[in-house]
PDB file of N, CA and C in Angstrom:
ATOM      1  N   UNK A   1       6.367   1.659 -19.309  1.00  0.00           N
ATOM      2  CA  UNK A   1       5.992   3.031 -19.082  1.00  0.00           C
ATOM      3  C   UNK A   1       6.012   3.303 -17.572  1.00  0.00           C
ATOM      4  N   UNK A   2       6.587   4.544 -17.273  1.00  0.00           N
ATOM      5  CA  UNK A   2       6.670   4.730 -15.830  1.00  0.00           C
ATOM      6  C   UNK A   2       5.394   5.249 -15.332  1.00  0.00           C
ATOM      7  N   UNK A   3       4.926   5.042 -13.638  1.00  0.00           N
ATOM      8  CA  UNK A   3       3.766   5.801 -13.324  1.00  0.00           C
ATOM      9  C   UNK A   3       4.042   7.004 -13.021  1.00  0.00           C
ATOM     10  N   UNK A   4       3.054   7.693 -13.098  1.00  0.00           N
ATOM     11  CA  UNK A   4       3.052   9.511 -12.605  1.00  0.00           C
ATOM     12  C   UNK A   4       2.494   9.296 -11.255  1.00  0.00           C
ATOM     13  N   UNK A   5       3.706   8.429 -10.245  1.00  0.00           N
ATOM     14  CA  UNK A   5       3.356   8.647  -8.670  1.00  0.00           C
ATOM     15  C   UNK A   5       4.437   9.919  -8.334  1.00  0.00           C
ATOM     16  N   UNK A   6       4.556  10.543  -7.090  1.00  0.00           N
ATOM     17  CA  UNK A   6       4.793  11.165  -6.959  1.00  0.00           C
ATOM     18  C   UNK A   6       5.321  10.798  -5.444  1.00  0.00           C
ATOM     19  N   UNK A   7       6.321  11.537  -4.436  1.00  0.00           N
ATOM     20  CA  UNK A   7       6.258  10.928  -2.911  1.00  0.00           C
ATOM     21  C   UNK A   7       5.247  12.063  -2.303  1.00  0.00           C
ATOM     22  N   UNK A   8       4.081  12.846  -2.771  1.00  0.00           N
ATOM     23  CA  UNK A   8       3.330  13.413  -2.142  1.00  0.00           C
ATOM     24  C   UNK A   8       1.834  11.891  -2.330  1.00  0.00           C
ATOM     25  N   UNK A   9       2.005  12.088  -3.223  1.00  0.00           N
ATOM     26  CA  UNK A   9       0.942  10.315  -3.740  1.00  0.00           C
ATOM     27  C   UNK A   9       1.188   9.475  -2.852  1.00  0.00           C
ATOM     28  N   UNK A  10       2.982   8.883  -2.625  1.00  0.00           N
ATOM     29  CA  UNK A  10       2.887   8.123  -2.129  1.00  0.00           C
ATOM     30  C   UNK A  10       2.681   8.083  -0.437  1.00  0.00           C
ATOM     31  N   UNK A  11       2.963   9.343  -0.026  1.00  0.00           N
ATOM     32  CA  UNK A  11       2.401   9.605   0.918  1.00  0.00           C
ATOM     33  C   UNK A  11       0.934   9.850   1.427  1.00  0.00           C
ATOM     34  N   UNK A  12      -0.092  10.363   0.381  1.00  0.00           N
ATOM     35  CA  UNK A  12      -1.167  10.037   0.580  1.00  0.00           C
ATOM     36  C   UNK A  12      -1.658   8.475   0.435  1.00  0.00           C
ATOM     37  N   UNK A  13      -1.064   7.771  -0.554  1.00  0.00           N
ATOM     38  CA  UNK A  13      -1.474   6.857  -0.148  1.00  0.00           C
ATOM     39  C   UNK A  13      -1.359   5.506   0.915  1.00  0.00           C
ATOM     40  N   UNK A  14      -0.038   5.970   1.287  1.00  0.00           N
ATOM     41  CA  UNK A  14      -0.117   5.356   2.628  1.00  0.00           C
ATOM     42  C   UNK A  14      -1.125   5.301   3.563  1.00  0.00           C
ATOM     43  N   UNK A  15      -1.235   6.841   3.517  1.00  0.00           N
ATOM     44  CA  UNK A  15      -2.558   7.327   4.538  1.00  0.00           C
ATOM     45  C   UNK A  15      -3.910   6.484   4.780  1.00  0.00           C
ATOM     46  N   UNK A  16      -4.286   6.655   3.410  1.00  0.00           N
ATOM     47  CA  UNK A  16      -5.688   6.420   2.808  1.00  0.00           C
ATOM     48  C   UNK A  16      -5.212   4.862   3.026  1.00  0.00           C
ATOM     49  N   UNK A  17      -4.575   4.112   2.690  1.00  0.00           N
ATOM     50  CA  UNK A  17      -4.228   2.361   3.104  1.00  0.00           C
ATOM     51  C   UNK A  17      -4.249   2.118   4.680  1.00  0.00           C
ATOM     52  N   UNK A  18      -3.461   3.322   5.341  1.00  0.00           N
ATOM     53  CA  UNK A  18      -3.807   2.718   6.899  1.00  0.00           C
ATOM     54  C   UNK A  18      -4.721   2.625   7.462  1.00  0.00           C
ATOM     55  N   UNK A  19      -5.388   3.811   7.291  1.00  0.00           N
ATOM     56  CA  UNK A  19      -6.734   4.290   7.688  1.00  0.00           C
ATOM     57  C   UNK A  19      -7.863   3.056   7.386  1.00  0.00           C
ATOM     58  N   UNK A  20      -7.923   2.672   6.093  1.00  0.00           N
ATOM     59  CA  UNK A  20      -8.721   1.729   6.013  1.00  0.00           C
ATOM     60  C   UNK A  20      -8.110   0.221   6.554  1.00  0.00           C
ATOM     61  N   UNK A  21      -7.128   0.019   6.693  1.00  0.00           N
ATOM     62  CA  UNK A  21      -6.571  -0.970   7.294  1.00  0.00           C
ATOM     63  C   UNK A  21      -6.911  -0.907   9.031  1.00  0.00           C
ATOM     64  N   UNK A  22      -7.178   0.015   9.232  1.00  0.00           N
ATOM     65  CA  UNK A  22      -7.876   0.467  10.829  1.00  0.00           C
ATOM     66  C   UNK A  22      -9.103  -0.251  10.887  1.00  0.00           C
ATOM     67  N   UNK A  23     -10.065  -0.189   9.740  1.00  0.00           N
ATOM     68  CA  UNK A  23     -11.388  -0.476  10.059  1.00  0.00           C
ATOM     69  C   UNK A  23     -11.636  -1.954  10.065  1.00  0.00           C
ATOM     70  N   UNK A  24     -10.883  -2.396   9.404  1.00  0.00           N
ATOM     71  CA  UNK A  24     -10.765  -3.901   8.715  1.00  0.00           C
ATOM     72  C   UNK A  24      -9.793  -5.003   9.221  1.00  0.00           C
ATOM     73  N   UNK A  25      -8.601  -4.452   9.747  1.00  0.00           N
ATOM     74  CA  UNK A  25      -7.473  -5.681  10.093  1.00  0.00           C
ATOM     75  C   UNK A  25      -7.162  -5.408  11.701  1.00  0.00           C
ATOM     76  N   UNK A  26      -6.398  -6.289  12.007  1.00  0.00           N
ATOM     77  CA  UNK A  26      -6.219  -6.400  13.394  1.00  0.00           C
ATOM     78  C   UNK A  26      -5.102  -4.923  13.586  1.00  0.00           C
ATOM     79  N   UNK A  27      -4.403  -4.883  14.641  1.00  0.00           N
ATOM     80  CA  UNK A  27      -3.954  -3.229  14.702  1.00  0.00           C
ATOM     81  C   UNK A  27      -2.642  -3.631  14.368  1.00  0.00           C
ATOM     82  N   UNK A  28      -1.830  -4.380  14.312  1.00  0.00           N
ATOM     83  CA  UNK A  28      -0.878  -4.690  14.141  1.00  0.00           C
ATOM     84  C   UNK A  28      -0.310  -5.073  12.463  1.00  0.00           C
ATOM     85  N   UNK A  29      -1.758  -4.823  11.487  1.00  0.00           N
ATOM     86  CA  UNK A  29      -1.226  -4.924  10.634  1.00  0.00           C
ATOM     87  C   UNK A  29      -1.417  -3.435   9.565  1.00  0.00           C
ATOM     88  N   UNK A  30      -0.651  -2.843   9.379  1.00  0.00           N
ATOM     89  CA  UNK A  30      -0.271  -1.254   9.171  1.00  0.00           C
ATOM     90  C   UNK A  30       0.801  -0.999   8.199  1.00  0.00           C
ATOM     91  N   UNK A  31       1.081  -0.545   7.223  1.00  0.00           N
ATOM     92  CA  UNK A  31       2.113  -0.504   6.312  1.00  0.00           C
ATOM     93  C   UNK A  31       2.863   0.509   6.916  1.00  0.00           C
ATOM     94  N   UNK A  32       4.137   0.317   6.635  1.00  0.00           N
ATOM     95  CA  UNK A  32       5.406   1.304   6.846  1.00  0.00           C
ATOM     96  C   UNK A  32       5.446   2.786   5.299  1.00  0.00           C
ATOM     97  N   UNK A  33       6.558   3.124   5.246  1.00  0.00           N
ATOM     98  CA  UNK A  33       6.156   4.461   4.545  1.00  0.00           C
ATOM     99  C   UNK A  33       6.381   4.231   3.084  1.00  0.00           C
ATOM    100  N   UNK A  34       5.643   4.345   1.997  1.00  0.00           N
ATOM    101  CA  UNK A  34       5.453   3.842   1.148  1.00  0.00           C
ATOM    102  C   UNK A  34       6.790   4.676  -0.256  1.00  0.00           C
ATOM    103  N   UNK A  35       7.523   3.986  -0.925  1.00  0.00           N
ATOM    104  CA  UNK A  35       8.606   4.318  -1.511  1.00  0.00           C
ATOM    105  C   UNK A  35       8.263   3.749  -3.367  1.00  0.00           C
ATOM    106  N   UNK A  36       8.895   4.541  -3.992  1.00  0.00           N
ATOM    107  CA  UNK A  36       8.963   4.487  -5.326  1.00  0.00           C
ATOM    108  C   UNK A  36       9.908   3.894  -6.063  1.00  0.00           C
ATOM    109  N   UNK A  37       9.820   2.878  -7.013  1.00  0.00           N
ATOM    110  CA  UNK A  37      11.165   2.386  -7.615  1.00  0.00           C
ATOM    111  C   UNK A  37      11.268   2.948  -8.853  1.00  0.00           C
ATOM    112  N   UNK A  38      12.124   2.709  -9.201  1.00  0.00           N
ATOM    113  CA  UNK A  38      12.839   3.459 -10.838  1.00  0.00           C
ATOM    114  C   UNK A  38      11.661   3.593 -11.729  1.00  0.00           C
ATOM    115  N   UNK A  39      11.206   1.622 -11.596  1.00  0.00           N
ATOM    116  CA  UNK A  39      10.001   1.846 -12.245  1.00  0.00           C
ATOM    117  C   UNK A  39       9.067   2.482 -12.633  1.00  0.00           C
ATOM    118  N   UNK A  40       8.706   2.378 -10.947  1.00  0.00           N
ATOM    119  CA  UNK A  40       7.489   4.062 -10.997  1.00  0.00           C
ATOM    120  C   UNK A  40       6.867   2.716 -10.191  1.00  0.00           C
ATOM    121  N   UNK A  41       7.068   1.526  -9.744  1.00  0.00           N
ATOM    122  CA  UNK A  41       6.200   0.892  -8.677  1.00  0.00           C
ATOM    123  C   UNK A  41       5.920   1.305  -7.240  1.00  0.00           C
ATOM    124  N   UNK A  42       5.037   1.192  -6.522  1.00  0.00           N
ATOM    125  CA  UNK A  42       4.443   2.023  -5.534  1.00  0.00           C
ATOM    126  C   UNK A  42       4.604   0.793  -4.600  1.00  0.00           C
ATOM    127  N   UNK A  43       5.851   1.073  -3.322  1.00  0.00           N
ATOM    128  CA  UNK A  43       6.411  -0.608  -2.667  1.00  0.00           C
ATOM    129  C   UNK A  43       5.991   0.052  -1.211  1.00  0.00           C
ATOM    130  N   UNK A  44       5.779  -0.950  -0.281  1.00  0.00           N
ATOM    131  CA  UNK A  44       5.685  -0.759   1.146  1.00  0.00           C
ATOM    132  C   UNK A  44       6.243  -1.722   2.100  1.00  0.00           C
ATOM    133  N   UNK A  45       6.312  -1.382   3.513  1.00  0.00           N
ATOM    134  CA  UNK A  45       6.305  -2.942   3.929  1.00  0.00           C
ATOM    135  C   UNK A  45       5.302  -2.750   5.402  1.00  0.00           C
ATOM    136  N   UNK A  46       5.752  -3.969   5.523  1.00  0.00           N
ATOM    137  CA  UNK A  46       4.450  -3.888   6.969  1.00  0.00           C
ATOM    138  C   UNK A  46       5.430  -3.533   8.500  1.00  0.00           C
ATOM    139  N   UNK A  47       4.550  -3.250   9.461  1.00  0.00           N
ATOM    140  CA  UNK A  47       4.884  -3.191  10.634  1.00  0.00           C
ATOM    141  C   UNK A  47       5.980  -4.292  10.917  1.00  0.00           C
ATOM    142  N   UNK A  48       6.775  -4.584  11.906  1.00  0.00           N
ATOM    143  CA  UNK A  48       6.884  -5.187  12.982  1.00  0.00           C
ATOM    144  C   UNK A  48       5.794  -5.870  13.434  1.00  0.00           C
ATOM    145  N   UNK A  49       6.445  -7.799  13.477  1.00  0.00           N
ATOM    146  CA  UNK A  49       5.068  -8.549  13.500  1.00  0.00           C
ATOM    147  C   UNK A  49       3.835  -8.914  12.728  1.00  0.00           C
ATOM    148  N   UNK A  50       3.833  -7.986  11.427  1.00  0.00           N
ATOM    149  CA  UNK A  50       3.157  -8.482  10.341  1.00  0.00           C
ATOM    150  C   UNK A  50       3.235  -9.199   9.397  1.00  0.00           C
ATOM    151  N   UNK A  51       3.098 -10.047   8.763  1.00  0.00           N
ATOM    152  CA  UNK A  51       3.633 -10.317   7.577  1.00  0.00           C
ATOM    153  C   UNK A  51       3.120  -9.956   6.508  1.00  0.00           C
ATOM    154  N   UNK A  52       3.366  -9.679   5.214  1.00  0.00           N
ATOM    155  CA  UNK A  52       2.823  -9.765   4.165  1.00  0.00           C
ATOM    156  C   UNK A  52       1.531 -10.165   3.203  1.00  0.00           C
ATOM    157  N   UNK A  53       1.894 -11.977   3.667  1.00  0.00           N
ATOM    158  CA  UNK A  53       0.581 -12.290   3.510  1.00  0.00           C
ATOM    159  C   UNK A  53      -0.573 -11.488   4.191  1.00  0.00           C
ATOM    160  N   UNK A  54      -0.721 -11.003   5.246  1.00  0.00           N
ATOM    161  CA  UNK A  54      -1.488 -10.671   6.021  1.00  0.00           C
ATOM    162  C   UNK A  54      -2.245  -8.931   5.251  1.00  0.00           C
ATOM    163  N   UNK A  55      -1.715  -8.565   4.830  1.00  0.00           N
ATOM    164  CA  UNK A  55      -1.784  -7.546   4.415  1.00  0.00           C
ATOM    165  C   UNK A  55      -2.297  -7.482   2.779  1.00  0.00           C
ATOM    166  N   UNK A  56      -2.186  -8.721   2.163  1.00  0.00           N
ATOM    167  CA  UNK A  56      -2.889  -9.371   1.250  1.00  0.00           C
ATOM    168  C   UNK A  56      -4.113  -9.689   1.149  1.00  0.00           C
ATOM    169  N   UNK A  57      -3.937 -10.575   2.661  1.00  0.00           N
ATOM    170  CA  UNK A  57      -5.498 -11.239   2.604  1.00  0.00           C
ATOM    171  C   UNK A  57      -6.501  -9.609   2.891  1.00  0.00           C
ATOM    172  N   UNK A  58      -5.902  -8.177   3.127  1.00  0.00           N
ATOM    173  CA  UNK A  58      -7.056  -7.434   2.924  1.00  0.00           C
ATOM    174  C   UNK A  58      -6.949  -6.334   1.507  1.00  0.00           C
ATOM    175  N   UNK A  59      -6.641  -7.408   0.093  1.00  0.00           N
ATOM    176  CA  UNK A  59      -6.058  -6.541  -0.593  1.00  0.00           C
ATOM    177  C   UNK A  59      -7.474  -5.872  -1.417  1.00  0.00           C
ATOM    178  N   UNK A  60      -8.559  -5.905  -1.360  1.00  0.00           N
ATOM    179  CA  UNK A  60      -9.560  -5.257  -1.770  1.00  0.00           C
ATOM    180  C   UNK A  60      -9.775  -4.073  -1.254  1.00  0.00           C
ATOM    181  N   UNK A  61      -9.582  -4.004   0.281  1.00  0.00           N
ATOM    182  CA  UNK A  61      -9.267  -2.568   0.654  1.00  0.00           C
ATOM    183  C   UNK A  61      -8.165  -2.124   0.810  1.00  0.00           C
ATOM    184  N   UNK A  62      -6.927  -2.955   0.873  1.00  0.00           N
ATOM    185  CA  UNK A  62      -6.252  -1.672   0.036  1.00  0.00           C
ATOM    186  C   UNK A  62      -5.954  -1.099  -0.923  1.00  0.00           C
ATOM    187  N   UNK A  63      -6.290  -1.672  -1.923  1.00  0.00           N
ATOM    188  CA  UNK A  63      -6.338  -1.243  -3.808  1.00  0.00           C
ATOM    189  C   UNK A  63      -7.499  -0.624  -3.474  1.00  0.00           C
ATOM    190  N   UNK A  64      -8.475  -0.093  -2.534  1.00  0.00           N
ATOM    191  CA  UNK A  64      -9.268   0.589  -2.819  1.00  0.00           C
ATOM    192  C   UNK A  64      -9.079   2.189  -2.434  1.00  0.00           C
ATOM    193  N   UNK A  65      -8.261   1.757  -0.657  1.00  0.00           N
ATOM    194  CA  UNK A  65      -7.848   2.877  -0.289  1.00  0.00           C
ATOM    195  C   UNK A  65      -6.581   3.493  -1.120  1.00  0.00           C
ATOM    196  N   UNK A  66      -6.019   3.233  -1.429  1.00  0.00           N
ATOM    197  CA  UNK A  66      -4.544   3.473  -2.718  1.00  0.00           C
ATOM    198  C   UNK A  66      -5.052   4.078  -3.555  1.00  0.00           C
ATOM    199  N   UNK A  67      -6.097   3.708  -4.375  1.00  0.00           N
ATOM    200  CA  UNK A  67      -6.581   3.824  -5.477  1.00  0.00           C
ATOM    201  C   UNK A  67      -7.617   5.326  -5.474  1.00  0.00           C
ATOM    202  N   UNK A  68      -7.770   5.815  -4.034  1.00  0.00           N
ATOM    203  CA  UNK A  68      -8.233   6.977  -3.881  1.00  0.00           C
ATOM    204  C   UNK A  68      -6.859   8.386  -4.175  1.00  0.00           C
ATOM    205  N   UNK A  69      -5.736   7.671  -3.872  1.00  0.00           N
ATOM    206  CA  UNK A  69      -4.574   8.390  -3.850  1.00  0.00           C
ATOM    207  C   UNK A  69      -4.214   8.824  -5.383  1.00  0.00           C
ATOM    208  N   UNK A  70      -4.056   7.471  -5.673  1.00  0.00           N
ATOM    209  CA  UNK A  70      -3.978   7.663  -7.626  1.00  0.00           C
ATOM    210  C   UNK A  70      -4.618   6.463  -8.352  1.00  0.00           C
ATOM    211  N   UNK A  71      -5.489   7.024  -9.711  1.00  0.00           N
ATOM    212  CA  UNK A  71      -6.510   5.844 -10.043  1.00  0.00           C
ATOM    213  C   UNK A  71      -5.537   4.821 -10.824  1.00  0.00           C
ATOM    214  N   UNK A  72      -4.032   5.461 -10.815  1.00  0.00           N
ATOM    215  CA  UNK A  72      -3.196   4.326 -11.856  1.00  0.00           C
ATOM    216  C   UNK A  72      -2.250   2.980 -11.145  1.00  0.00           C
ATOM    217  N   UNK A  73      -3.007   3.237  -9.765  1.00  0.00           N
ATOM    218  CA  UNK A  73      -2.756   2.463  -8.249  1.00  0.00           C
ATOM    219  C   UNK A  73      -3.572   0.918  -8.730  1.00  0.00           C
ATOM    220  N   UNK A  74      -3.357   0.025  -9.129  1.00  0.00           N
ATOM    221  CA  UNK A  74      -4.204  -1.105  -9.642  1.00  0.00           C
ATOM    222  C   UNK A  74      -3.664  -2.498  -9.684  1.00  0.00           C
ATOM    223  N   UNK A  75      -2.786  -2.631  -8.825  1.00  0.00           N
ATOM    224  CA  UNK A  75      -3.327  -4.033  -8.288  1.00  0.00           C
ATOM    225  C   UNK A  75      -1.901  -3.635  -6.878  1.00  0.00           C
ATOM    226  N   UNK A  76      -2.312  -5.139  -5.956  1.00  0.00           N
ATOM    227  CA  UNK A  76      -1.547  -5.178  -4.794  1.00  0.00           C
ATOM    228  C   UNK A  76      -0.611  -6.675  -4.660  1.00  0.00           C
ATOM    229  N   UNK A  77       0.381  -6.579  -4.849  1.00  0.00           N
ATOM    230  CA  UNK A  77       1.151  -8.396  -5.119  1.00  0.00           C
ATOM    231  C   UNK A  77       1.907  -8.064  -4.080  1.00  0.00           C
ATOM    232  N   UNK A  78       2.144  -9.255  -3.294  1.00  0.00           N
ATOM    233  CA  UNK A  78       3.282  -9.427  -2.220  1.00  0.00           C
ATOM    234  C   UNK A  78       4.855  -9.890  -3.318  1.00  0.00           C
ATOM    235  N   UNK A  79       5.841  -9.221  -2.846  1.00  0.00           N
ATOM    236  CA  UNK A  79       7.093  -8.987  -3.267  1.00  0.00           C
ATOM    237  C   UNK A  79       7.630 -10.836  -3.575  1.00  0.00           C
ATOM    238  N   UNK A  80       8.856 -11.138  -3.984  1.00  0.00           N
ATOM    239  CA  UNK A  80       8.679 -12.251  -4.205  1.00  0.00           C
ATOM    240  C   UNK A  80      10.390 -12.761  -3.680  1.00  0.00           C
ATOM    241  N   UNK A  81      10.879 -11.776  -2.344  1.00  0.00           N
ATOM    242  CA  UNK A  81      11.501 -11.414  -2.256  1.00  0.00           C
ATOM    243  C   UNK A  81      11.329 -11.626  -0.469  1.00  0.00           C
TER     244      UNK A  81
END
């Protein structure tokens, strides 16, 4: 089943992910602009100089900040890729 994201969603939820990624991670770790797949999966990537993992280890706030964007926002996995 596909999600009902939207690129206004996914643009808020970028937002709402950086922002709290401000309060919590070092400054350098910041997601890039958040894109939709066929699926309906909600994908990002990180800055320059970040990695992934890194952006993991604060995945409670960001499934929290996301999850203000859309409540069908529910979980955060690094790509496998």
């Amino acid at each position: 089943m596909r999600c009902k994201i939207n690129p206004a969603i996914a643009a808020s939820a970028a937002a709402f992910v950086n922002i709290a990624l401000s309060k919590v991670a070092p400054g350098h770790v910041r997601t890039e602009a958040f894109k939709i797949s066929v699926q309906g999966r909600l994908s990002t990537t990180t800055h320059f100089g970040a990695l992934v993992a890194m952006l993991v280890r604060f995945k409670k706030d960001v499934l929290e900040a996301a999850s203000k964007a859309n409540r069908t926002i529910i979980n955060v996995v690094a790509n496998e890729t």
